[in-house]
Protein backbone atom coordinates (compact mmCIF):
# COMPACT_ATOMS: atom_id res chain seq x y z
CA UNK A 1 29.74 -218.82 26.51
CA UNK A 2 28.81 -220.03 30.30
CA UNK A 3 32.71 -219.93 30.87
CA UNK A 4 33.27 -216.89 29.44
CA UNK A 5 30.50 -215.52 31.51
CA UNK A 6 32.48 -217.27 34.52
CA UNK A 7 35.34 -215.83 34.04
CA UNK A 8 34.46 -212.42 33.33
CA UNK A 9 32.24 -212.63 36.82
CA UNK A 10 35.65 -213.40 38.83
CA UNK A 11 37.33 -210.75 37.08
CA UNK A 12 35.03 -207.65 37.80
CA UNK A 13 34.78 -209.60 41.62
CA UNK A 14 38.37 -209.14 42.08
CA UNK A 15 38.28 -205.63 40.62
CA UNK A 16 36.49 -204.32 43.09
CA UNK A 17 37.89 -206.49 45.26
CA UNK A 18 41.25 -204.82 44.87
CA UNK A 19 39.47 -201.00 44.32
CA UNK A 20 37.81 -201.76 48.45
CA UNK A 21 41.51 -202.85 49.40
CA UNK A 22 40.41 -206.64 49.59
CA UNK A 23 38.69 -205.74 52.70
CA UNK A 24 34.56 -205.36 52.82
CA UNK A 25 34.50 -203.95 56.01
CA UNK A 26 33.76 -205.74 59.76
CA UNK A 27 31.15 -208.43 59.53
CA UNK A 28 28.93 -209.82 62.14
CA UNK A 29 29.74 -212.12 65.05
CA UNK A 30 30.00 -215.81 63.91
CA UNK A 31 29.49 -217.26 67.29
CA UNK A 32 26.98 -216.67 69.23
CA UNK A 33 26.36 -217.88 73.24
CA UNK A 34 22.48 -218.65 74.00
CA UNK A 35 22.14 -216.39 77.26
CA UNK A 36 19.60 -218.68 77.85
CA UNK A 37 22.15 -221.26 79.69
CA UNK A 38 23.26 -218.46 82.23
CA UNK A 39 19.60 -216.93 82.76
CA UNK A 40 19.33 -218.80 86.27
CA UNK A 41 22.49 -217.25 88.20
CA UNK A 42 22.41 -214.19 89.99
CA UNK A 43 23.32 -210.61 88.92
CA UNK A 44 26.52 -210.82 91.03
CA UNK A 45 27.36 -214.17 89.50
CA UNK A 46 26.92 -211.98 85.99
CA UNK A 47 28.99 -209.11 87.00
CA UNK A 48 31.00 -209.45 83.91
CA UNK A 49 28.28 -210.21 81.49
CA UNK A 50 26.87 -207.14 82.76
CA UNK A 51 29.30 -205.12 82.25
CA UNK A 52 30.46 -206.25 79.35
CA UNK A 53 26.82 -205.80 77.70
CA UNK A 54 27.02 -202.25 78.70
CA UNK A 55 30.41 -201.49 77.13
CA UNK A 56 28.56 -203.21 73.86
CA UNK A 57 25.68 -200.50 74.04
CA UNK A 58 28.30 -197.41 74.38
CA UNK A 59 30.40 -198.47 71.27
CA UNK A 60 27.12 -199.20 69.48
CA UNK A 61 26.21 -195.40 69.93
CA UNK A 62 29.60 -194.56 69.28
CA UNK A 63 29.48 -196.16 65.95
CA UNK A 64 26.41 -194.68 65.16
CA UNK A 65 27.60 -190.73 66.17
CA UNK A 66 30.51 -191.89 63.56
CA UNK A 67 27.75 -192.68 60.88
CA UNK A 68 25.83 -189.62 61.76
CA UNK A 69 29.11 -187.46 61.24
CA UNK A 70 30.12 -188.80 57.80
CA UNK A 71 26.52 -187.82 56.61
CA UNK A 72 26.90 -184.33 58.17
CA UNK A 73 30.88 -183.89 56.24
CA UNK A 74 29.58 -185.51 53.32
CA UNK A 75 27.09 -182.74 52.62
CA UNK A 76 29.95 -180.02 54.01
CA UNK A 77 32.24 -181.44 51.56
CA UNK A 78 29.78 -180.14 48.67
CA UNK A 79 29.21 -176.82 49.76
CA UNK A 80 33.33 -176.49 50.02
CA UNK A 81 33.45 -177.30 46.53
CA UNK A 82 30.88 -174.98 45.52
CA UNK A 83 32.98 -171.91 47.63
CA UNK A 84 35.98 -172.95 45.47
CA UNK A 85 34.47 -172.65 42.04
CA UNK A 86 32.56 -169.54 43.45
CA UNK A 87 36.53 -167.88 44.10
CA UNK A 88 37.73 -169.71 41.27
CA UNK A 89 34.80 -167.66 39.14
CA UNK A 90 36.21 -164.41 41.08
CA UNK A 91 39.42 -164.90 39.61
CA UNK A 92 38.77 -164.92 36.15
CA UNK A 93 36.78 -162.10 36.71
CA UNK A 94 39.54 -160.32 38.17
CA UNK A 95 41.60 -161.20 35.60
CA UNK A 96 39.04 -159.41 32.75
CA UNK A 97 39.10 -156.12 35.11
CA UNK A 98 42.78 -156.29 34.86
CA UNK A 99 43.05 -156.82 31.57
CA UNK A 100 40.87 -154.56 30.58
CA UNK A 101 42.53 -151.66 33.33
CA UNK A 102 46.04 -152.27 31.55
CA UNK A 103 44.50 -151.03 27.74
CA UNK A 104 43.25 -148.08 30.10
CA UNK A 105 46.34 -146.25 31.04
CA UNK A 106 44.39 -145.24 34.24
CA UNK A 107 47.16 -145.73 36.65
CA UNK A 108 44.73 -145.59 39.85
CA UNK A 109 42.49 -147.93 37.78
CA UNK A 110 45.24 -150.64 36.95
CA UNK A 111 46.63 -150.56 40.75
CA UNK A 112 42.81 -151.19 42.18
CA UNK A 113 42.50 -153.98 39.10
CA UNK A 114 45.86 -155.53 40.28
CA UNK A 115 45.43 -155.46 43.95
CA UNK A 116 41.70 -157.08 43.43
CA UNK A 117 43.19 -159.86 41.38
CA UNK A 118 45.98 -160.59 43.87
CA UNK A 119 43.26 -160.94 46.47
CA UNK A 120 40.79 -163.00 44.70
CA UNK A 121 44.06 -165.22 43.95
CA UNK A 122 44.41 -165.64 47.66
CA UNK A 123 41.11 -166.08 48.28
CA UNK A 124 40.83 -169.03 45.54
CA UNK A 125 44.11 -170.39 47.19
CA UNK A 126 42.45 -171.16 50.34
CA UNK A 127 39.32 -172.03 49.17
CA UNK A 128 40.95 -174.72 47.44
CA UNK A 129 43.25 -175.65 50.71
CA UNK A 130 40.10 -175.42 52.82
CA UNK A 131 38.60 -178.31 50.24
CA UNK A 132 41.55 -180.41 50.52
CA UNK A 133 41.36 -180.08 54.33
CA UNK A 134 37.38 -180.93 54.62
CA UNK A 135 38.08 -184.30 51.96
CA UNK A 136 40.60 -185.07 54.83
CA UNK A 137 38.42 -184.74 57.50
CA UNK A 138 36.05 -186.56 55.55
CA UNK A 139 38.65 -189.63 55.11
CA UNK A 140 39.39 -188.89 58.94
CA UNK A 141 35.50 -189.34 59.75
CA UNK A 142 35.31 -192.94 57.26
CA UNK A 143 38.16 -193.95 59.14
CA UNK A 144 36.41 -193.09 62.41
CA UNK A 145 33.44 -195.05 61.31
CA UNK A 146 35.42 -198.18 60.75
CA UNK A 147 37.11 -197.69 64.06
CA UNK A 148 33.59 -198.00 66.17
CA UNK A 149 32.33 -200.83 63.81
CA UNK A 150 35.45 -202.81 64.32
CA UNK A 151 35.42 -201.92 68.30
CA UNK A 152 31.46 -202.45 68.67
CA UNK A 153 31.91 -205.66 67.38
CA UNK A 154 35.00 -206.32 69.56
CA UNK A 155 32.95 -205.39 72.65
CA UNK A 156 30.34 -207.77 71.52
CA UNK A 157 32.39 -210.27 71.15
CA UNK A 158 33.72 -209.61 74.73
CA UNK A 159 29.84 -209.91 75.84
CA UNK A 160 29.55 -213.55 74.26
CA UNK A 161 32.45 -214.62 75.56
CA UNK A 162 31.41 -213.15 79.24
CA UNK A 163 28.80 -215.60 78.84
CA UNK A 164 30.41 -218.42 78.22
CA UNK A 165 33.00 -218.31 80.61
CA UNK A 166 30.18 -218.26 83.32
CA UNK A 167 28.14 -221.29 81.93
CA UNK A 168 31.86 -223.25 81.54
CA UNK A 169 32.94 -222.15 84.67
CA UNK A 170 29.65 -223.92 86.02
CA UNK A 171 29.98 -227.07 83.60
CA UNK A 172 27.50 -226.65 81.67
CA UNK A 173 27.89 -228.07 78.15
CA UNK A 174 24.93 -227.03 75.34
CA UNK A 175 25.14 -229.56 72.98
CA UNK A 176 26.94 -228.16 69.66
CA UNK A 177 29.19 -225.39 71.22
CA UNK A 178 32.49 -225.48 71.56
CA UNK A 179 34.03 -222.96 74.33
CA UNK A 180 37.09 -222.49 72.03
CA UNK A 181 34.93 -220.68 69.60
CA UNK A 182 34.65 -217.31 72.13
CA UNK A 183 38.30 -216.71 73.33
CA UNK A 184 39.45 -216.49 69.56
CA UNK A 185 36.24 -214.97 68.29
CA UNK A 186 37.27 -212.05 70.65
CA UNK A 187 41.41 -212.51 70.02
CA UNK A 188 40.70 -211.92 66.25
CA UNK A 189 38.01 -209.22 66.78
CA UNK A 190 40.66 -207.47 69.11
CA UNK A 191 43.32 -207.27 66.51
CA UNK A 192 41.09 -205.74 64.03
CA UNK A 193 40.35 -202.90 66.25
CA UNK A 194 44.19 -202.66 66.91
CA UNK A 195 44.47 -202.12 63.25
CA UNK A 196 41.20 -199.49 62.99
CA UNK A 197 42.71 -197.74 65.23
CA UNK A 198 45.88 -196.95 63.77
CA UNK A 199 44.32 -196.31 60.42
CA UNK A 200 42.11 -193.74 62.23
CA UNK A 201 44.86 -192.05 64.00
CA UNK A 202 46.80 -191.79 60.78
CA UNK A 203 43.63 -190.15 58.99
CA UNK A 204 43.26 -187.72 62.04
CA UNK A 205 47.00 -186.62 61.56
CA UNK A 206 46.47 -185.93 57.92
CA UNK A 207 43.45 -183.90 58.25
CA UNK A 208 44.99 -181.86 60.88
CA UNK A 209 47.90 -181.57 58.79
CA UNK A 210 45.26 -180.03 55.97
CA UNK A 211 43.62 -177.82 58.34
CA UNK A 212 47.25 -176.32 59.19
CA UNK A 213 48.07 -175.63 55.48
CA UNK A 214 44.50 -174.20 55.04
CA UNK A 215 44.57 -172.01 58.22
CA UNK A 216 47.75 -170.48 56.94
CA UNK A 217 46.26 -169.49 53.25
CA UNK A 218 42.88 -168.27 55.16
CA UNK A 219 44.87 -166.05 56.72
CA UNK A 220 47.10 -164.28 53.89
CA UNK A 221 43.68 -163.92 52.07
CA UNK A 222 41.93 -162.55 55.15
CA UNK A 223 45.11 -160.27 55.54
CA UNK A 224 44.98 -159.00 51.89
CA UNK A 225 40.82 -158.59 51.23
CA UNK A 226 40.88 -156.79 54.91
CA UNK A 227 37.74 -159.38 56.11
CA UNK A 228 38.45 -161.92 58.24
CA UNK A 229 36.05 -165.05 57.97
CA UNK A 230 34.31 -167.17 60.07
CA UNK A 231 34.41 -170.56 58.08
CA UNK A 232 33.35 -173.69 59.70
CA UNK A 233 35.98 -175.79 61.27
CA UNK A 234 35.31 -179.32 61.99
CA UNK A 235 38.26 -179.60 63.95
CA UNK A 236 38.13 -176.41 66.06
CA UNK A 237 37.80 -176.76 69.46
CA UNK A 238 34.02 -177.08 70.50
CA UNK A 239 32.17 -173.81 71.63
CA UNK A 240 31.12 -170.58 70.67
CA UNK A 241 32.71 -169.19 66.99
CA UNK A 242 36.21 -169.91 66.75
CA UNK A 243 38.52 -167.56 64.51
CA UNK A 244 40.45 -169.64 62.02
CA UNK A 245 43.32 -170.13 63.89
CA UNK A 246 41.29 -171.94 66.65
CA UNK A 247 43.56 -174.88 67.97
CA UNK A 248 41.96 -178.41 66.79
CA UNK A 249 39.40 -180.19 68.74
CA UNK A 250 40.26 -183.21 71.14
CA UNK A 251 39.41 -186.39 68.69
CA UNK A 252 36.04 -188.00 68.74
CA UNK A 253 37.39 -191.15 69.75
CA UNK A 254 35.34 -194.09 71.17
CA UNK A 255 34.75 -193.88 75.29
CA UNK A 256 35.45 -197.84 75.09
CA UNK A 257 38.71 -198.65 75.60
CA UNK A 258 40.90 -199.96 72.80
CA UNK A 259 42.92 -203.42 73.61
CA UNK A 260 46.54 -202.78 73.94
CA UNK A 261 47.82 -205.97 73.54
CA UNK A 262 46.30 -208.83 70.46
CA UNK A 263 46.73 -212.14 72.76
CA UNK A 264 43.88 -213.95 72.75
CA UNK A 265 41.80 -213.78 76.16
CA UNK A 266 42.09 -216.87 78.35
CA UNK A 267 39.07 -218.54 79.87
C-alpha cells in the first residue's frame, strides 16, 4: 500500500508539473556574498555595488507595480464577463420581441423588433471580443509579472556579484566561498530574463492583437445602437477618456535594462 501511495504521489507531482509547464516560477538567489567583507572600503571603491543595489530596488518596485496590476485585471476580467452575459441576456430578449413582432403583422413593429435584435447582436459580439481582449491583457500582465521577478532577481544577482568582485579584487578569501559561484549565478539569472522577456513581448502582441479585433466590433455596435461607449481600455494611451479607437499605450516595461547578450559576466 506504501508503494502504491508512492507512486500515486509522483504521478499527481508530475501532473501539475506538466499543467505549470515544468517551470514553478523564479526562485531565490542561491549564493549569497556577506557585505560584511567589503564594509571597510570607501563609497568610491563601491561605486558598482552601489549602483548595482540601486538597480535591485527599481526592479523590486517594478515587480511589485506588475503584482499590483494583475490584481487590478483580475477583478476587470470579472466585471467583462458579467457585461457579456448582461448583452448575451439582451439578445434573447430581442429575439422574444421579434418573435413575437413576426405573429403581429405590424410591419413598423417587426422592422423596430428586427433592427433591435441586429443591434443587441452587435452589441453581444463585442462584448464577447472585449472579454477575449481583457483575458489577453490579463495573460499579457502574468507575463509581465514573471518578467520583473526574473529581472529583479537578475539585478540582485548583479549586486552579489558587485560584491564579490571588490573583496577578490582585494584578496580577500572568506572561508567557504567560492568566487565562481557569482559570475554564473548572474550568467544563468541573465538568460532567464532573456527568455521572460520574450514571453512578455509575445503576450503584449497578442493582447494588442485582441484589443484590435475588439475595437473594430465596438465600433459596428456603437455605429448601429447610435451610442458610442466609453469602455475601459487597459491599453489606451494614458490620460484623460480615450474613445475606443485610442491608439495602445507604450508597454509597462521594467526601467532596468534587459541583458542583450547570455555570456556569463567575467570577474
Amino acid at each position: 500500500m506504501g508503494a502504491l501511495s508512492n507512486i500515486f504521489a509522483i504521478g499527481v507531482a508530475v501532473m501539475v508539473a506538466a499543467g505549470c509547464g515544468g517551470d514553478a516560477g523564479p526562485k531565490p538567489l542561491e549564493r549569497k556574498f556577506d557585505e560584511i567583507h567589503v564594509a571597510r572600503f570607501t563609497l568610491e571603491q563601491k561605486a558598482e555595488i552601489v549602483k548595482a543595489r540601486n538597480d535591485w530596488e527599481v526592479s523590486r518596485m517594478e515587480n511589485a507595480n506588475a503584482e499590483s496590476q494583475l490584481a487590478e485585471i483580475n477583478n476587470q476580467v470579472g466585471i467583462v464577463k458579467n457585461e457579456q452575459k448582461a448583452a448575451k441576456l439582451a439578445v434573447d430578449n430581442a429575439k422574444s420581441n421579434k418573435k413575437s413582432a413576426d405573429t403581429s403583422a405590424d410591419t413598423n413593429r417587426i422592422n423596430a423588433a428586427t433592427q433591435e435584435l441586429r443591434t443587441a447582436e452587435l452589441l453581444y459580439r463585442a462584448a464577447e471580443a472585449r472579454t477575449k481582449y481583457f483575458e489577453a491583457y490579463r495573460d499579457y500582465v502574468k507575463a509581465l509579472g514573471r518578467y520583473t521577478a526574473e529581472n529583479m532577481y537578475w539585478r540582485e544577482a548583479q549586486f552579489e556579484l558587485a560584491k564579490a568582485k571588490l573583496a577578490q579584487a582585494n584578496n580577500i578569501a572568506p572561508k567557504g566561498v567560492q568566487y565562481d559561484w557569482y559570475p554564473k549565478q548572474e550568467g544563468e539569472r541573465s538568460k532567464r530574463v532573456v527568455a521572460a522577456r520574450d514571453k512578455e513581448q509575445g503576450a503584449k502582441q497578442r493582447a494588442q492583437g485582441a484589443r484590435e479585433t475588439w475595437i473594430g466590433q465596438q465600433q459596428q455596435a456603437d455605429q448601429a445602437s447610435g451610442k458610442p461607449t466609453s469602455y475601459p481600455d487597459p491599453m489606451a494611451a494614458p490620460g484623460p477618456a480615450q474613445p475606443v479607437n485610442a491608439p495602445p499605450a507604450a508597454a509597462p516595461t521594467p526601467m532596468s535594462t534587459v541583458p542583450t547578450t547570455t555570456t556569463e559576466t567575467k570577474q
